[in-house]
N, C-alpha and C. Protein backbone atom coordinates (compact mmCIF):
# COMPACT_ATOMS: atom_id res chain seq x y z
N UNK A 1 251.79 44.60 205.13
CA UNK A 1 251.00 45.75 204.70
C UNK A 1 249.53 45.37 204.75
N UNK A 2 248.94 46.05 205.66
CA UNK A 2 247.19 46.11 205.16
C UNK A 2 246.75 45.89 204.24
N UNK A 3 245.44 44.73 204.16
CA UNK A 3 244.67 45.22 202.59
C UNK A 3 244.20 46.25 202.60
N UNK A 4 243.78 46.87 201.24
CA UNK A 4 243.05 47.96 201.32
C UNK A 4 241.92 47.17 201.14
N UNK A 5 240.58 48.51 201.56
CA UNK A 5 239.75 49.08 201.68
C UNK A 5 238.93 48.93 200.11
N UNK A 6 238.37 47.77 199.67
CA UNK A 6 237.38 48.00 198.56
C UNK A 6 236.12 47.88 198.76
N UNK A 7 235.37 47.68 199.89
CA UNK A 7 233.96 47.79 200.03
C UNK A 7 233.46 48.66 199.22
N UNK A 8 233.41 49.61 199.48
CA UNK A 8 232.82 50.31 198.89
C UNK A 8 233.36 51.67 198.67
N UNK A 9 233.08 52.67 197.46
CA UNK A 9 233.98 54.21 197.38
C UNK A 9 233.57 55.16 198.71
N UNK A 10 232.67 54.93 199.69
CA UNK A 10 232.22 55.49 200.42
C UNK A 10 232.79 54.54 202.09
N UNK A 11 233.62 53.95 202.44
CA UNK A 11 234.13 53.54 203.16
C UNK A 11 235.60 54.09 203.51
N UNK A 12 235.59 54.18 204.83
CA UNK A 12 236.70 55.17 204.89
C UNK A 12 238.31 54.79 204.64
N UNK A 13 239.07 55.24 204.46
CA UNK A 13 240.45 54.77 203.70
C UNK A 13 240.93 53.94 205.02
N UNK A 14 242.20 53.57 205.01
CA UNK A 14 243.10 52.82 206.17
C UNK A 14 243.90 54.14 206.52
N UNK A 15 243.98 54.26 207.33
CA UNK A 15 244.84 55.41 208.03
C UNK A 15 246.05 54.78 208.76
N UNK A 16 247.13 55.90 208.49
CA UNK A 16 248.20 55.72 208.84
C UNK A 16 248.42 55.88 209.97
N UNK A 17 249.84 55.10 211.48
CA UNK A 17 249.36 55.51 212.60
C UNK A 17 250.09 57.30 213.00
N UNK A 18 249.79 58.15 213.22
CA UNK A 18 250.60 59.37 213.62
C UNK A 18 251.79 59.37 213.84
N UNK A 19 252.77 59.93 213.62
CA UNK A 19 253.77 60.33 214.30
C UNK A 19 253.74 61.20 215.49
N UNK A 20 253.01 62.14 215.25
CA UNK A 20 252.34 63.16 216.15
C UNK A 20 251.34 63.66 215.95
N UNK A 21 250.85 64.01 217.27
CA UNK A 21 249.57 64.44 217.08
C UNK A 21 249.15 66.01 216.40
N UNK A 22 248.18 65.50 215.65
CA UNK A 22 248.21 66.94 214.34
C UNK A 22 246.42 67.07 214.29
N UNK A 23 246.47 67.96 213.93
CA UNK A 23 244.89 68.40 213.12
C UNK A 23 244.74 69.22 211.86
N UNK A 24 244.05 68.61 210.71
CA UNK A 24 243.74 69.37 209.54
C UNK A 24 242.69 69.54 209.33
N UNK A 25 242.54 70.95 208.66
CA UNK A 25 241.12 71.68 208.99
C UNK A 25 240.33 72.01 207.45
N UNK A 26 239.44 71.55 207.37
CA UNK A 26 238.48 72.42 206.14
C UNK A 26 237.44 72.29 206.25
N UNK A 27 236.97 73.23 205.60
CA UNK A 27 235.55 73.69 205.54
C UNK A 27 234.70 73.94 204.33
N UNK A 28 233.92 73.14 203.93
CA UNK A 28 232.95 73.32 202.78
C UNK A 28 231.94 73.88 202.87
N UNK A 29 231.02 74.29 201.65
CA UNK A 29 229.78 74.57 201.68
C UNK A 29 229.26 73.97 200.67
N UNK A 30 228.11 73.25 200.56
CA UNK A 30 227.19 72.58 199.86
C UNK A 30 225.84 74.06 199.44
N UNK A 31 225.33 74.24 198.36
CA UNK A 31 224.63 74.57 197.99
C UNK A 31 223.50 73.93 197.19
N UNK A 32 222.19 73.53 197.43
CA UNK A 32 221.60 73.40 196.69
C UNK A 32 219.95 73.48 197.03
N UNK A 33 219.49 72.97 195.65
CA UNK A 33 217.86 72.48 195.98
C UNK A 33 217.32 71.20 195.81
N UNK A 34 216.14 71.58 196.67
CA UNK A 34 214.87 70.06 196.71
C UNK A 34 213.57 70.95 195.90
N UNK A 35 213.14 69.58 195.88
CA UNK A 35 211.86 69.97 195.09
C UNK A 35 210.55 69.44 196.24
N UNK A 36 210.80 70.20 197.51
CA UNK A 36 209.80 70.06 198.82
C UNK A 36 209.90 71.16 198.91
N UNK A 37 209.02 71.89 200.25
CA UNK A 37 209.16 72.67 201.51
C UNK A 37 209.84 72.33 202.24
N UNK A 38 210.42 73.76 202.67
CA UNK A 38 211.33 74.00 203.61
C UNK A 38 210.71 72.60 204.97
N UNK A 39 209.34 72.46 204.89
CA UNK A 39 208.77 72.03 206.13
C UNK A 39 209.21 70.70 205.87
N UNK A 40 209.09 70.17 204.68
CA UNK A 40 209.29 68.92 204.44
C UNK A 40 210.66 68.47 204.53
N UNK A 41 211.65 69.20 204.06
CA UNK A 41 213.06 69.02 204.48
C UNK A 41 213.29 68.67 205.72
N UNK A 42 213.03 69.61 206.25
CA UNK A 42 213.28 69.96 208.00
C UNK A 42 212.88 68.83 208.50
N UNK A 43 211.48 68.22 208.23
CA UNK A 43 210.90 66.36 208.45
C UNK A 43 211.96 65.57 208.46
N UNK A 44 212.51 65.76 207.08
CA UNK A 44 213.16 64.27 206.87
C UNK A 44 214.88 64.13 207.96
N UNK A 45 215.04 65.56 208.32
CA UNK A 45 216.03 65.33 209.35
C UNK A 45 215.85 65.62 210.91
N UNK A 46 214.43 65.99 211.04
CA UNK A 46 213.39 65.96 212.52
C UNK A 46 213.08 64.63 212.78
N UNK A 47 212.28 63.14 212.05
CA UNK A 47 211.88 62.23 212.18
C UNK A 47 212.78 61.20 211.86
N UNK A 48 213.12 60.48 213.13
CA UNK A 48 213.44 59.31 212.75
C UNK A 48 213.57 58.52 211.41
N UNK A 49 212.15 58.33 211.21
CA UNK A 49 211.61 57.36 210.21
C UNK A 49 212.06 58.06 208.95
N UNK A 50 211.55 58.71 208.59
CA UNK A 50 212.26 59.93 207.57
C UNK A 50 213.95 59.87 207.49
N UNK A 51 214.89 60.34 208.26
CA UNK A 51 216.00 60.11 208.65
C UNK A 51 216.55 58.76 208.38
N UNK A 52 216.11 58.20 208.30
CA UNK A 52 216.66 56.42 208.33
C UNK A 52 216.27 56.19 207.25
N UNK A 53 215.48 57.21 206.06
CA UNK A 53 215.53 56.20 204.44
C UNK A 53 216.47 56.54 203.83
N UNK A 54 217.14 58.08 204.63
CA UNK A 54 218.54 58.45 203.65
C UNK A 54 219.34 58.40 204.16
N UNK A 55 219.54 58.66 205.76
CA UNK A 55 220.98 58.48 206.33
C UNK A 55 221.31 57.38 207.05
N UNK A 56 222.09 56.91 206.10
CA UNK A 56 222.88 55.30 206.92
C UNK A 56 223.94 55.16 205.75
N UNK A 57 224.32 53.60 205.88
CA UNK A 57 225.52 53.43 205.32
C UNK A 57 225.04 52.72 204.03
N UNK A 58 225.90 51.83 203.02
CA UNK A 58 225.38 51.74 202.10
C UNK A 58 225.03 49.97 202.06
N UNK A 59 225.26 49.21 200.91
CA UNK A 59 225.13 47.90 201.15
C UNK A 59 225.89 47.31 201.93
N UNK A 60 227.17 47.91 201.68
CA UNK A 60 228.55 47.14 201.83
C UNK A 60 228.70 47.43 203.61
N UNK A 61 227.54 48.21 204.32
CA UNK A 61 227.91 48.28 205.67
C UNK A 61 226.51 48.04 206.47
N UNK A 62 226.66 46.88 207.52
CA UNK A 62 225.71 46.66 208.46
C UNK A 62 225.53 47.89 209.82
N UNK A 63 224.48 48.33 209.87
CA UNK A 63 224.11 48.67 211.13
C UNK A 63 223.47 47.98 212.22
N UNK A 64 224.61 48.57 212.96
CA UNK A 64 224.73 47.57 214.60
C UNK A 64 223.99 48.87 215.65
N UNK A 65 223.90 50.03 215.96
CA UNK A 65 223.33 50.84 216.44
C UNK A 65 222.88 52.04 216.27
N UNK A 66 221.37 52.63 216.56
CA UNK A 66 221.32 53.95 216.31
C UNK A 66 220.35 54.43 217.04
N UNK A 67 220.78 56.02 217.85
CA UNK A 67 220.14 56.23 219.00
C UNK A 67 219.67 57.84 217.77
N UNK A 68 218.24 58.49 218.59
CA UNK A 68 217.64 59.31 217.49
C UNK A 68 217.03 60.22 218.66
N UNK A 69 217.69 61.39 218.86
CA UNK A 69 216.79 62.41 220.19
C UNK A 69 216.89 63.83 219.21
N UNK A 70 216.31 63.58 218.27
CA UNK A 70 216.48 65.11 217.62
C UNK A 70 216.00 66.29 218.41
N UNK A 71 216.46 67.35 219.12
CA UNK A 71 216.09 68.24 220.06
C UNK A 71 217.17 69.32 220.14
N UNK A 72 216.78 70.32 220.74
CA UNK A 72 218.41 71.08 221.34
C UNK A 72 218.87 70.56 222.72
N UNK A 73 220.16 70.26 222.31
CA UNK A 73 220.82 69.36 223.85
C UNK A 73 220.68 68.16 223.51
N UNK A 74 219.62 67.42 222.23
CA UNK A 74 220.10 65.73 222.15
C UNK A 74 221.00 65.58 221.26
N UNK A 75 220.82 64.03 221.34
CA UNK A 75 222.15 63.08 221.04
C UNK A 75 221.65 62.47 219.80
N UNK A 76 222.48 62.18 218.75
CA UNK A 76 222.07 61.38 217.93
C UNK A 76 223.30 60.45 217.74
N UNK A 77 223.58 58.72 217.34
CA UNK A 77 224.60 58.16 216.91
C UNK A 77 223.77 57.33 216.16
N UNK A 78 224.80 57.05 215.17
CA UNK A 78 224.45 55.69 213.96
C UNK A 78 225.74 55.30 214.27
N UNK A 79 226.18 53.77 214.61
CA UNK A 79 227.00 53.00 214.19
C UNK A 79 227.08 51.58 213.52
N UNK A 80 227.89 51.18 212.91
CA UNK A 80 228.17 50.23 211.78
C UNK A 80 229.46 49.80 211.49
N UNK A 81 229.17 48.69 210.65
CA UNK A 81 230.61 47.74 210.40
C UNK A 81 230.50 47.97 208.64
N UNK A 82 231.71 47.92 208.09
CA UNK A 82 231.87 48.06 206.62
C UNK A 82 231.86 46.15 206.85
N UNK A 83 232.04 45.81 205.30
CA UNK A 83 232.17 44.21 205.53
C UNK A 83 233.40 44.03 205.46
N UNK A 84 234.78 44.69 205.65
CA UNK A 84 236.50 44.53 205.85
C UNK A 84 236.38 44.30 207.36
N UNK A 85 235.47 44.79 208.15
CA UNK A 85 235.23 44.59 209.50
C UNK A 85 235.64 45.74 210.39
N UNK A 86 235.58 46.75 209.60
CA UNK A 86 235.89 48.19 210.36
C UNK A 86 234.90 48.51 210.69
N UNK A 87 234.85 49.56 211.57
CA UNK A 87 233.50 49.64 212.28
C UNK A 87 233.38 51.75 212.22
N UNK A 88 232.45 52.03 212.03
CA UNK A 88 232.12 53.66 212.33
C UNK A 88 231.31 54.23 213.05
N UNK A 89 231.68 55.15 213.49
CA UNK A 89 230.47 55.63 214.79
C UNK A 89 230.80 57.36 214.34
N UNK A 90 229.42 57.33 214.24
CA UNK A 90 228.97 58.99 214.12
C UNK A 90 227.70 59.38 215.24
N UNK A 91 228.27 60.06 215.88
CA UNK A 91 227.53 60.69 217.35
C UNK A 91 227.35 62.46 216.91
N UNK A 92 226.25 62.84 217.33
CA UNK A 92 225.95 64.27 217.03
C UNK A 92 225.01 64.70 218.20
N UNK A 93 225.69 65.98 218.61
CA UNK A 93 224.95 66.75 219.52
C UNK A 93 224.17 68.32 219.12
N UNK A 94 222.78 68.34 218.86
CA UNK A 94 222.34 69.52 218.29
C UNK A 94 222.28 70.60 219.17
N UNK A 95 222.98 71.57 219.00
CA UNK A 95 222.86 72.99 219.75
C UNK A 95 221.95 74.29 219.16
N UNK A 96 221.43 74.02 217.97
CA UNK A 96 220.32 75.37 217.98
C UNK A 96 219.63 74.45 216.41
N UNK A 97 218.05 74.65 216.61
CA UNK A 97 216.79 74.06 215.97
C UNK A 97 215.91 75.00 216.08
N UNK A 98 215.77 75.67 214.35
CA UNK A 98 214.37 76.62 214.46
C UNK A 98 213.62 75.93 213.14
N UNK A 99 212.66 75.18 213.94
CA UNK A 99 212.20 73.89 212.69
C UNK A 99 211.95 75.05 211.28
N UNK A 100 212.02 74.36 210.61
CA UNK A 100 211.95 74.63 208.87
C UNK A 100 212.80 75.55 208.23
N UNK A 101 213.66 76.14 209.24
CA UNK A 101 214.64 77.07 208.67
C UNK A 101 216.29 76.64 209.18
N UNK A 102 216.56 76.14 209.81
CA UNK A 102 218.26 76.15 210.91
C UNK A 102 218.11 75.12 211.90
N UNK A 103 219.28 74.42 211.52
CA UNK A 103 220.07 73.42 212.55
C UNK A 103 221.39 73.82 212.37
N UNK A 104 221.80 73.56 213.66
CA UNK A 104 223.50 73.63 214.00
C UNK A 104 223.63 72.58 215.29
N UNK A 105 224.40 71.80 214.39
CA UNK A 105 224.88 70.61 215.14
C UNK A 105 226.69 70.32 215.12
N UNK A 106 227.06 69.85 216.07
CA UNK A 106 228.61 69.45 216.06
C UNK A 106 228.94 67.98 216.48
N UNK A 107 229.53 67.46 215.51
CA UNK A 107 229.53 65.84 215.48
C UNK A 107 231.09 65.30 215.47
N UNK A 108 231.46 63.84 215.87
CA UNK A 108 232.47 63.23 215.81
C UNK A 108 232.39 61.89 215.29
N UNK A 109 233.71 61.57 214.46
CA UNK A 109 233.26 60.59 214.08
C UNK A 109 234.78 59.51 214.46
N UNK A 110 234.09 58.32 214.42
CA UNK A 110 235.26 57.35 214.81
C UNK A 110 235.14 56.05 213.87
N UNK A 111 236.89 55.94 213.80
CA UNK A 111 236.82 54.59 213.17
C UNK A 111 237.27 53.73 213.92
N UNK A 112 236.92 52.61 214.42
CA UNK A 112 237.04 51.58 215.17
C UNK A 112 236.49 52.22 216.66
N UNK A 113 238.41 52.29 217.64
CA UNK A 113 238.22 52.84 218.75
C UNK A 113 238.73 54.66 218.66
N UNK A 114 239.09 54.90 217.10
CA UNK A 114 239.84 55.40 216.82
C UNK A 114 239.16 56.96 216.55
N UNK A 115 238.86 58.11 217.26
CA UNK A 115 238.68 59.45 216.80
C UNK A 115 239.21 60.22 215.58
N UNK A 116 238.06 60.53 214.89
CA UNK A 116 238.82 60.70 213.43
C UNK A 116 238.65 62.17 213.13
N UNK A 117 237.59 62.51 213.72
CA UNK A 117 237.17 63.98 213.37
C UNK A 117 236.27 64.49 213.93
N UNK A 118 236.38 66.17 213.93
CA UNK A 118 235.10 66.64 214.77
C UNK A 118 234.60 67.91 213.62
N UNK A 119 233.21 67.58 214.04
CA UNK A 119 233.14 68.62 213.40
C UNK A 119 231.40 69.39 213.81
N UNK A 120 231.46 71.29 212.35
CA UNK A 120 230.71 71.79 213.02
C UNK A 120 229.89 71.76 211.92
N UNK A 121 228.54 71.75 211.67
CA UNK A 121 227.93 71.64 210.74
C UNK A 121 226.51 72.77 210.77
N UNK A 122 225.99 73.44 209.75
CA UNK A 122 224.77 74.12 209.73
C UNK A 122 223.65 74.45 208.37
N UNK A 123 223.13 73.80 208.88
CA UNK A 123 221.91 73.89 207.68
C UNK A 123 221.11 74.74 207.66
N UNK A 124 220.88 75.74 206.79
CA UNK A 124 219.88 76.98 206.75
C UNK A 124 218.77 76.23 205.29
N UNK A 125 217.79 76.57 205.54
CA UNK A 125 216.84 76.14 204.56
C UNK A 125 216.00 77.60 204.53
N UNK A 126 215.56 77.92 203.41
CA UNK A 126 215.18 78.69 202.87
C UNK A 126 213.68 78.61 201.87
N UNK A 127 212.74 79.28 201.44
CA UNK A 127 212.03 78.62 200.45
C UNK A 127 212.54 79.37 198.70
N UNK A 128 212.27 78.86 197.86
CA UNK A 128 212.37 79.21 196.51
C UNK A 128 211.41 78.46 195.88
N UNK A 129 210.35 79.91 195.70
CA UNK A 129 209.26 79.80 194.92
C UNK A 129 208.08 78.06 195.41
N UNK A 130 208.26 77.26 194.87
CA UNK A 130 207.54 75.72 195.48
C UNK A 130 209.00 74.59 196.03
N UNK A 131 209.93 75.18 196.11
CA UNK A 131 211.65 74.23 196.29
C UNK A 131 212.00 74.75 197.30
N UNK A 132 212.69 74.17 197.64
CA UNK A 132 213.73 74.88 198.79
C UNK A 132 215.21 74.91 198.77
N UNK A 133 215.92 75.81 199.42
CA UNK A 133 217.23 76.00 199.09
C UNK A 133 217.63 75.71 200.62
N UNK A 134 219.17 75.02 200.43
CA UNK A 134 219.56 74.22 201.42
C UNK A 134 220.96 74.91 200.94
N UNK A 135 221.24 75.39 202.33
CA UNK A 135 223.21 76.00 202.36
C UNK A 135 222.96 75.01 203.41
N UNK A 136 223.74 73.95 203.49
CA UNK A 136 224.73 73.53 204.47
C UNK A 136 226.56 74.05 204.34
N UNK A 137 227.05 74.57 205.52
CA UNK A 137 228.21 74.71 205.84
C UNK A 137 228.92 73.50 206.99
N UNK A 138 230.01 73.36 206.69
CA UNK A 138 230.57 72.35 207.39
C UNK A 138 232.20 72.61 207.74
N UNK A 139 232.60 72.50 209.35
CA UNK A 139 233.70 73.24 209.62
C UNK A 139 234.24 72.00 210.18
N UNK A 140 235.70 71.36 209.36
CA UNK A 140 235.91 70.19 210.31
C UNK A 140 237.13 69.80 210.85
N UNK A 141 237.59 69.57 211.52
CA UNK A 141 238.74 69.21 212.02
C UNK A 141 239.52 67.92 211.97
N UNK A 142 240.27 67.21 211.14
CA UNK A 142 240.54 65.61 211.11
C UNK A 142 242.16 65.99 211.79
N UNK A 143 241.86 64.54 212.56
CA UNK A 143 243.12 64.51 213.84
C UNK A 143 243.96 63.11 213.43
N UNK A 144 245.04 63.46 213.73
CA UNK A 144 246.04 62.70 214.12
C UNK A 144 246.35 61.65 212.75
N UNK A 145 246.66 62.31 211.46
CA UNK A 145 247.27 61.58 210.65
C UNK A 145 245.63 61.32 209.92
N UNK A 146 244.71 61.42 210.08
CA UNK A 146 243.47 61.10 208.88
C UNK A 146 243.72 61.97 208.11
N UNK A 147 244.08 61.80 206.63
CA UNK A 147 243.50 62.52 205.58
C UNK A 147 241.87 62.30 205.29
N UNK A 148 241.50 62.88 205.01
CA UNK A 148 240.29 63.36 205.01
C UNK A 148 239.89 63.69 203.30
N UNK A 149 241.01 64.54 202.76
CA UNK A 149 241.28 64.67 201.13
C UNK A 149 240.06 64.90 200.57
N UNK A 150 238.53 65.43 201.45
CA UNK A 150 237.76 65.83 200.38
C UNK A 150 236.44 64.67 200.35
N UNK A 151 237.29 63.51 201.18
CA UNK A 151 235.60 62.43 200.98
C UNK A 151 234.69 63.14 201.82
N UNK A 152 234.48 63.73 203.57
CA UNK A 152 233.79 64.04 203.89
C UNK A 152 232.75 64.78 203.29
N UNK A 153 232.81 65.58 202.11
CA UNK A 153 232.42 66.64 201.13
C UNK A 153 231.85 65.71 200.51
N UNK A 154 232.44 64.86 199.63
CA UNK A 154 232.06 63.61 198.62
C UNK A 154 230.64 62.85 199.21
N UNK A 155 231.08 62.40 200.43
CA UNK A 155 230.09 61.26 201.18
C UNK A 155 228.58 62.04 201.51
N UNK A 156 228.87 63.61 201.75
CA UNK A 156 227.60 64.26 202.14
C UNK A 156 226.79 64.94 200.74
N UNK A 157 227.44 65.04 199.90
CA UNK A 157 226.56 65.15 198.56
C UNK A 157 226.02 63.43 198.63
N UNK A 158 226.86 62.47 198.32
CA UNK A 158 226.03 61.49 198.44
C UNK A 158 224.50 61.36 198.96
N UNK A 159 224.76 61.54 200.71
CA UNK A 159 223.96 61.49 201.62
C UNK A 159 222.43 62.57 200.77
N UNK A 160 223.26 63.70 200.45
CA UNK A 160 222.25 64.87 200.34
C UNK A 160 221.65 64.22 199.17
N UNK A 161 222.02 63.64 197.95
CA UNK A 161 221.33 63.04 196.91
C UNK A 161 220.18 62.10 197.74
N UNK A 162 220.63 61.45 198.57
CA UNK A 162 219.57 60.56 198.91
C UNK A 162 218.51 60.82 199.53
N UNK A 163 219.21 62.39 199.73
CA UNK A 163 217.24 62.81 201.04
C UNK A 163 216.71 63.21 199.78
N UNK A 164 217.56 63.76 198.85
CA UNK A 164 216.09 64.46 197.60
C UNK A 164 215.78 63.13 197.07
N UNK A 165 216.38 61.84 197.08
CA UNK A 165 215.54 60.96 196.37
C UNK A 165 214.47 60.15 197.56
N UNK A 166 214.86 60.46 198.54
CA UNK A 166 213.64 59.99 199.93
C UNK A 166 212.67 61.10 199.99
N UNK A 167 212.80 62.10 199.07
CA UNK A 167 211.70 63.74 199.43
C UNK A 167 210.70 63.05 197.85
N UNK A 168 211.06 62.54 196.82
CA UNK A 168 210.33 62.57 196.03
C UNK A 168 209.08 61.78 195.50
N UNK A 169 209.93 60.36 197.04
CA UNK A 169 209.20 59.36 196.94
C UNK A 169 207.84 59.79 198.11
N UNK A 170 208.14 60.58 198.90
CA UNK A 170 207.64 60.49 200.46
C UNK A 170 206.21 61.67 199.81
């Protein structure tokens, strides 16, 4: 039997191998606010530099690559090793950018050599009063025996905590 997985609560479980090939589907929505502009939001996931104080992995995982073409039609990937020696790759291709208000991007993610999920994602930003309001929706598909059970949801509040704590410092 495998060890498990204690790096960290944000490292992805051990997956079982399929019996057959399957797909399970959900879809969340995140609601909330920052205490920026819409303009300033939209920065921290337009710029690189910005981008890289909140989105990555945590202690417990080294990054080994990350390519950054924020545009319509580019590519974005971050990949990394947990320290169990699993490895993750998240690749994203943006299909519609109207800076300070909407992104819609659709991403995949892999563990090892292993395709885990695809998915569709969209951020509307809004202003409220000196804050901004952030609906992200997220439509995803996990294949072939990944439970999924809700971390994807879990891991992106994470993530989202960390841009408002990279918006307050910046």
């Amino acid at each position: 039997m495998p060890a498990k997985n204690t790096d960290d609560k944000f490292a992805p479980k051990p997956m079982q191998d399929p019996k057959s090939h399957s797909a399970q589907h959900a879809t969340f929505v995140i609601d909330r606010h920052f205490d920026a502009t819409p303009a300033q939001v939209f920065k921290a996931f337009a710029d690189e530099k910005a981008k890289s104080l909140w989105f990555g992995g945590t202690s417990d995982w080294d990054q080994l690559e990350r390519k950054f073409e924020f545009r319509v039609g580019g590519h974005e990937r971050l990949v990394g090793k947990w320290k169990s020696g699993r490895k993750s790759a998240f690749d994203a291709y943006y299909h519609d950018i109207v800076p300070s208000q909407r992104i819609v991007y659709a991403y995949h993610m892999h563990i090892d050599d292993r395709l885990i999920s695809v998915s569709l994602a969209t951020i509307e930003l809004t202003p409220d009063g000196d804050r901004t309001r952030m609906k992200l929706t997220e439509q995803g598909a996990f294949l072939d025996g990944y439970d999924d059970a809700g971390s994807r949801e879990t891991g992106t509040r994470h993530l989202l905590q960390k841009l408002a704590e990279s918006l307050s410092t910046s």
